[in-house]
Protein backbone atom coordinates (compact mmCIF):
# COMPACT_ATOMS: atom_id res chain seq x y z
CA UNK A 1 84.45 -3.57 2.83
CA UNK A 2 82.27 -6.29 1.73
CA UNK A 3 82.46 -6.97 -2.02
CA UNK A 4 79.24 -7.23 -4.06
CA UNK A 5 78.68 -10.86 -5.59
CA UNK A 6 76.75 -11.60 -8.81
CA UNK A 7 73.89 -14.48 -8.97
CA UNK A 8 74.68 -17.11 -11.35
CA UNK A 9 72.31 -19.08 -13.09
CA UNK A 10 72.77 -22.02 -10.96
CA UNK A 11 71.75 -20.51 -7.89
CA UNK A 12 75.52 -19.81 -6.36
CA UNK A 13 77.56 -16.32 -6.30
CA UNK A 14 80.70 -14.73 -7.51
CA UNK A 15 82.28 -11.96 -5.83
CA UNK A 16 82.08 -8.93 -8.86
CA UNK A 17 86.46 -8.33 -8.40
CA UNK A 18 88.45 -10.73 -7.20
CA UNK A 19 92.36 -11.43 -7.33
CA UNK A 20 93.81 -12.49 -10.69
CA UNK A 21 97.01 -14.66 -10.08
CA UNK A 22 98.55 -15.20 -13.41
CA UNK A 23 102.44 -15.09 -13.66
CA UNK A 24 102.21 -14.62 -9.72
CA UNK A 25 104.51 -17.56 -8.77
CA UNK A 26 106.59 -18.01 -5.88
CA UNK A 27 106.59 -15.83 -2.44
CA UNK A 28 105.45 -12.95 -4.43
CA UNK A 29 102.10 -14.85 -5.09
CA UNK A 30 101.51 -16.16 -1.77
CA UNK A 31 102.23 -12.70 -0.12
CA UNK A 32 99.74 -11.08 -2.88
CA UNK A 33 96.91 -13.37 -1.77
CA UNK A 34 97.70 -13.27 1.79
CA UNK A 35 97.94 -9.32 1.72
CA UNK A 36 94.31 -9.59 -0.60
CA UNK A 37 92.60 -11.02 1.77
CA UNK A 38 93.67 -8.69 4.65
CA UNK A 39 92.80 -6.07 2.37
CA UNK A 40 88.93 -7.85 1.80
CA UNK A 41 89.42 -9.63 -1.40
CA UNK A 42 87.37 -12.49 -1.16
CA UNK A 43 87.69 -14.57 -4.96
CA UNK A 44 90.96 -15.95 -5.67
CA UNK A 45 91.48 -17.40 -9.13
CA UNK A 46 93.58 -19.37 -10.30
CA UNK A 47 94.83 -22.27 -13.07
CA UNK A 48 96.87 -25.61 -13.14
CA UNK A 49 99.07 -23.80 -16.02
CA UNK A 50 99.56 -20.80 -13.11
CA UNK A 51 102.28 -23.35 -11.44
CA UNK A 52 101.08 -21.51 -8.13
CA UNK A 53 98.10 -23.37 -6.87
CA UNK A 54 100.27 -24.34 -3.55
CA UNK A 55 101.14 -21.17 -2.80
CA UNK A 56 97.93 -20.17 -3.09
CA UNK A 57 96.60 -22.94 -0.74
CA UNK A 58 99.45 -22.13 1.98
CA UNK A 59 98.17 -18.51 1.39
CA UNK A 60 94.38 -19.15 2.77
CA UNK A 61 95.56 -21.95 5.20
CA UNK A 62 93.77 -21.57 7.84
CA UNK A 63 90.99 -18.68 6.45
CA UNK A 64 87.48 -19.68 6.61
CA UNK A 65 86.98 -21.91 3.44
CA UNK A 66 83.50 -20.79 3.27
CA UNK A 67 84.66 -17.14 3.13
CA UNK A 68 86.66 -17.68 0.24
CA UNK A 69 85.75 -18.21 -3.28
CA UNK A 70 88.33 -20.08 -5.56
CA UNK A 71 88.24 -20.87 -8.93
CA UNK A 72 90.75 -22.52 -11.27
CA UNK A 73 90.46 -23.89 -14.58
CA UNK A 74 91.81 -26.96 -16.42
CA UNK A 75 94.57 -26.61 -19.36
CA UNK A 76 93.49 -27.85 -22.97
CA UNK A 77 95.97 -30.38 -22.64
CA UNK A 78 94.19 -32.03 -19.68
CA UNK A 79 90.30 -31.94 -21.12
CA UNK A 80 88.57 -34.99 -21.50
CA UNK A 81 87.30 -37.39 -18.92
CA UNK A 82 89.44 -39.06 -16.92
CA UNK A 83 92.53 -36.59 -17.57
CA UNK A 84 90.25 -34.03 -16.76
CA UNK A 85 89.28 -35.98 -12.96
CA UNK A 86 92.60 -35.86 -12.24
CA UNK A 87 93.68 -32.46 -12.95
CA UNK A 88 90.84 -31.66 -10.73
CA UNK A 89 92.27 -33.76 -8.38
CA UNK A 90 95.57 -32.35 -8.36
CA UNK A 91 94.26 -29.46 -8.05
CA UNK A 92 92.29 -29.32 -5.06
CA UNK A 93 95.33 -31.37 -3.50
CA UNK A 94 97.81 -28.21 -4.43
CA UNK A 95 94.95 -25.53 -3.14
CA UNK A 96 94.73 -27.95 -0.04
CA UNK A 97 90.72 -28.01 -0.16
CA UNK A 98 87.70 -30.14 -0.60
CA UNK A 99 86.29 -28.44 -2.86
CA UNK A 100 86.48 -25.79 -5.89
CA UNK A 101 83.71 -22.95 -5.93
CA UNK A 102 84.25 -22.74 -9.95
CA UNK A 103 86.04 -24.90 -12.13
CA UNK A 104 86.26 -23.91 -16.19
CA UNK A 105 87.84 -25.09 -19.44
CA UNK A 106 90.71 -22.73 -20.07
CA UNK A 107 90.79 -22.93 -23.56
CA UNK A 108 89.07 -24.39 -26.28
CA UNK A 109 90.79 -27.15 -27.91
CA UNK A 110 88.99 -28.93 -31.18
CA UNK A 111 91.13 -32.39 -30.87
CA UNK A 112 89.08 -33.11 -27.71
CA UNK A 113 85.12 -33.37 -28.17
CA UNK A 114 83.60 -30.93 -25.17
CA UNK A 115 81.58 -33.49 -24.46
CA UNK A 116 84.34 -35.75 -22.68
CA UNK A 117 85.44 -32.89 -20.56
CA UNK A 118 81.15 -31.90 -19.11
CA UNK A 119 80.84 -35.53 -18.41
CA UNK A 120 84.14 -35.18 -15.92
CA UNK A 121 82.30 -32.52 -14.80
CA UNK A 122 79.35 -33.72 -13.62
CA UNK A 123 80.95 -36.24 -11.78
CA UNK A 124 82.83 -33.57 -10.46
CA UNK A 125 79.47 -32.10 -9.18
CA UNK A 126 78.38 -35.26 -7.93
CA UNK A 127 81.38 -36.26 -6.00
CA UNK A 128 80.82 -32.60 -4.58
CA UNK A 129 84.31 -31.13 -5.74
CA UNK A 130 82.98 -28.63 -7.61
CA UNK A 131 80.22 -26.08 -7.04
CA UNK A 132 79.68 -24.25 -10.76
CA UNK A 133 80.83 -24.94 -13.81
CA UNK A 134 82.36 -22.63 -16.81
CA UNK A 135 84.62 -21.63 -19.71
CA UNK A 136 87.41 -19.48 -20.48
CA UNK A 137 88.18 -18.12 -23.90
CA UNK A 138 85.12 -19.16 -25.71
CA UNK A 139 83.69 -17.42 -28.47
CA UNK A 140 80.30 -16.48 -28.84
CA UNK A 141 79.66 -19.32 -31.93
CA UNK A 142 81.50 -21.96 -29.24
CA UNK A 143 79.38 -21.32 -26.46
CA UNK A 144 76.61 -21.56 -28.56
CA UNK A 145 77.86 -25.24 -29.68
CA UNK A 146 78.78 -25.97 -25.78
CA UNK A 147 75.84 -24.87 -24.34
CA UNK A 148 73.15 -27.78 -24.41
CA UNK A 149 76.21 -30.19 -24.67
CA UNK A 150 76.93 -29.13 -20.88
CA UNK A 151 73.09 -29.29 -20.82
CA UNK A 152 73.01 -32.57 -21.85
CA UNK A 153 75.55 -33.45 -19.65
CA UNK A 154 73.74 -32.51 -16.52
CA UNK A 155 75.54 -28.80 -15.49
CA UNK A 156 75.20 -25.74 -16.35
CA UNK A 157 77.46 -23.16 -18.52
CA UNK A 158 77.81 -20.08 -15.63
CA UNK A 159 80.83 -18.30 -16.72
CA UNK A 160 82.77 -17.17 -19.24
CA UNK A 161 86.28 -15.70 -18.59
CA UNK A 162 87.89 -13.58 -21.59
CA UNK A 163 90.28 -10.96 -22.09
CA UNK A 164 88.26 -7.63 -21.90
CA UNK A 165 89.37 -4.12 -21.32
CA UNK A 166 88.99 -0.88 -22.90
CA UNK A 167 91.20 -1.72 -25.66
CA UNK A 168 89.25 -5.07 -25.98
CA UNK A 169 85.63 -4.08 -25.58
CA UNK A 170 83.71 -7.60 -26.79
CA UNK A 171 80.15 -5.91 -26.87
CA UNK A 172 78.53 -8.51 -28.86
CA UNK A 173 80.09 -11.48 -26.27
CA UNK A 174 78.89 -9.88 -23.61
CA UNK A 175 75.75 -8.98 -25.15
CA UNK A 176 75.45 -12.68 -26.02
CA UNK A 177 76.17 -14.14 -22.40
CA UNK A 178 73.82 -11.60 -20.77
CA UNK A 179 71.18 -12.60 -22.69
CA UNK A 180 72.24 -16.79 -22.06
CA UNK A 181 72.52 -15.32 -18.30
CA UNK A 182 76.33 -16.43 -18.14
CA UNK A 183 78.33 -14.53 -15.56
CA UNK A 184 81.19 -12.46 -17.71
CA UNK A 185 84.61 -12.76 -15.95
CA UNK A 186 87.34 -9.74 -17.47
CA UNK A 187 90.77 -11.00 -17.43
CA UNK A 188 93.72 -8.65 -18.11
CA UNK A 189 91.21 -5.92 -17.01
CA UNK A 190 93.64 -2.95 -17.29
CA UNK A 191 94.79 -4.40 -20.51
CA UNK A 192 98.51 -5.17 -18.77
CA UNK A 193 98.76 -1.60 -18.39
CA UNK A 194 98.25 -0.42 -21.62
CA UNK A 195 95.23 1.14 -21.42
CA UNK A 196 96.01 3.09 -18.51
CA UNK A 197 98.10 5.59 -20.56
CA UNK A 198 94.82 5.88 -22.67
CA UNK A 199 93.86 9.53 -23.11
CA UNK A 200 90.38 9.03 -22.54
CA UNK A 201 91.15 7.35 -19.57
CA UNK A 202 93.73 9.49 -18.36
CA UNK A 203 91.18 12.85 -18.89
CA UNK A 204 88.49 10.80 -16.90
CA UNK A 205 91.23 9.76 -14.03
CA UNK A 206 91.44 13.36 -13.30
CA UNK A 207 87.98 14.93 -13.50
CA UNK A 208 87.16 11.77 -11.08
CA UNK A 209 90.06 12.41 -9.04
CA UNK A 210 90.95 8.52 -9.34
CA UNK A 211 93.44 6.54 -10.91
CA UNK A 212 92.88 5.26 -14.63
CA UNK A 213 93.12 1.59 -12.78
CA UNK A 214 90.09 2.58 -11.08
CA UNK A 215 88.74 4.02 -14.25
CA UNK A 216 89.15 0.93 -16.31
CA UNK A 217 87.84 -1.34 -13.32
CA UNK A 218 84.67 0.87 -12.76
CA UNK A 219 83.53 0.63 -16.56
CA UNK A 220 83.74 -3.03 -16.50
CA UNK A 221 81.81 -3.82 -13.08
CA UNK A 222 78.70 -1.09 -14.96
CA UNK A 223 79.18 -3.61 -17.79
CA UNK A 224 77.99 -6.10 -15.38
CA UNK A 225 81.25 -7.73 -15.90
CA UNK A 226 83.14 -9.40 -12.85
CA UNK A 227 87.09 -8.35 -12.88
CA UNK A 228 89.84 -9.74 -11.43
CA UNK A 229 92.60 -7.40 -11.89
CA UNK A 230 96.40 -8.80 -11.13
CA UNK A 231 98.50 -7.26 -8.68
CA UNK A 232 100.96 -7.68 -5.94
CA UNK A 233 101.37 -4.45 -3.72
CA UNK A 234 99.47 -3.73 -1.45
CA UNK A 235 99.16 -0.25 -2.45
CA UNK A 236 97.06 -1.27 -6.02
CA UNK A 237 95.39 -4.09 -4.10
CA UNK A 238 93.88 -1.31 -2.16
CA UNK A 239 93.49 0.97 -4.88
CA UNK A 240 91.50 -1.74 -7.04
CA UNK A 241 89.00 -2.64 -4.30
CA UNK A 242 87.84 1.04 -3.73
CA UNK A 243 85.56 1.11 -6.52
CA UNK A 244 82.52 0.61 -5.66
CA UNK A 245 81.73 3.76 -3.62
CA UNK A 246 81.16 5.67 -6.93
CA UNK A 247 80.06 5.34 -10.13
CA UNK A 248 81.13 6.71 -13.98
CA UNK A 249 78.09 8.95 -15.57
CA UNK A 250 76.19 7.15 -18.62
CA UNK A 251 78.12 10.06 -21.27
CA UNK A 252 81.32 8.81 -19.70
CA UNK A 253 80.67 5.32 -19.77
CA UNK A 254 79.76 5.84 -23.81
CA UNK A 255 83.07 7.40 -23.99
CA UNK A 256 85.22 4.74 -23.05
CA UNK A 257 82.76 2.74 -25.36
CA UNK A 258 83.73 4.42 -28.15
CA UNK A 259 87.74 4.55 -27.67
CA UNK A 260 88.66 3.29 -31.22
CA UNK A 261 91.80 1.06 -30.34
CA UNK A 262 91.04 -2.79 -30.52
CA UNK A 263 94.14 -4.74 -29.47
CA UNK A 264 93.98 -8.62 -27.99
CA UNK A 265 96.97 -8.89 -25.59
CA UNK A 266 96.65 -12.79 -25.28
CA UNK A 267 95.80 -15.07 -28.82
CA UNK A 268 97.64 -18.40 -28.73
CA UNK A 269 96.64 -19.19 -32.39
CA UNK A 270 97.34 -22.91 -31.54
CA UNK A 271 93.75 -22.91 -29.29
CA UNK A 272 92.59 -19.93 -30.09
CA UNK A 273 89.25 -19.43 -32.07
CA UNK A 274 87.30 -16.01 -31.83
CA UNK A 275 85.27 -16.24 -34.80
């Protein structure tokens, strides 16, 4: 089946559910991706910090590049300019392509000035590396800051990728990148499994006659979120993708809304800032 995209700002598309890839290392990753896109996944996203880029890259060897949209994101470590050039770099060398269809910050980090990192970025987009442009992790108050910085620069903000689930339900950041028209990527959209024990859920999973997976992944796309759910059998691979033939009713969708529990899986408090 042919996934739905979503329009970014800057005229390009994401696919709305894609592959997630974190702590997929190994064979196991590059027989998730290969078995992904047999199945009709079409994003594939990724990070330097992932240590699996190559796999990745051996994975869609010899797949249409056009077909496939990647993304990866560079590791606080690595902003600024010219360490931020050749992360790229290295990079597109490990994915074995010409070119990255989104390329984001992956974490805040306040010893670098943002500033450094959009000017590697529009050289990015000049050299042609790089299609869009985004963040990971940002708070509403930082993308406010980054915002006419990347302006300035010459690109545009398009994304934002943040833990989101519902145990995490961040209504007022994506309330706020709706209304800045910045594409909302949901990482850790089944809340690592967590939330599929979820009562709520659970109920919902059965008067649907779906899987609380498919519960969880339905609520975000209605969001307008994009998801990209982690997985390596084929099984859930297949069970994740078959969501958009239906859709959750507006009561149901409010009651997911209003599940109380608030927990944040992933808060490294040495980049972290959510205020």
């Amino acid at each position: 089946m042919k996934i739905p995209g979503i329009k970014l700002k800057d005229g390009n598309s994401i696919p709305s559910l894609g592959l997630g890839t974190w702590q997929l290392t190994g064979k196991k990753c590059f027989e998730a991706v290969s078995i992904a896109l047999e199945t009709g996944y079409r994003f594939i996203d990724t990070a330097e910090i992932y240590s699996n880029q190559k796999e990745i890259g051996s994975a869609i060897k010899g797949f249409p590049r056009k077909k496939i949209f990647l993304s990866s994101k560079v590791w606080a470590l690595n902003l600024g300019f010219s360490k931020t050039l050749k992360a790229c770099d290295k990079t597109l060398q490990e994915l074995g392509t010409d070119y990255l269809d989104l390329y984001l910050i992956h974490w805040p980090n306040r010893l670098v000035p943002v500033e450094e990192t959009f000017a590697a970025f529009a050289e990015l987009k000049k050299q042609g590396k790089v299609k869009s442009f985004g963040v990971s992790n940002f708070s509403a108050r930082r993308l406010e800051e980054a915002i006419p910085k990347a302006k300035a620069a010459g690109i545009s903000i398009v994304n934002n990728q943040c833990e989101f689930h519902p145990h995490l339900f961040q209504k007022e950041l994506l309330d706020y990148c709706k209304k800045n028209k910045i594409a909302f990527t949901a990482y850790s959209p089944l809340g690592r499994g967590s939330v599929l024990k979820d009562s709520v859920i659970t109920k919902l999973a059965k008067e649907y006659s779906k899987t609380p997976a498919q519960i969880c992944l339905r609520w975000e796309l209605q969001k307008g979120a994009v998801v990209i759910p982690k997985s390596s059998s084929r099984e859930h691979l297949e069970e994740n993708i078959a969501v958009f033939s239906w859709k959750l009713s507006e009561g149901d969708i409010e009651k997911i809304d209003s599940i109380k529990t608030r927990k944040r899986l992933l808060n490294p408090v040495f980049f972290a800032d959510f205020s």
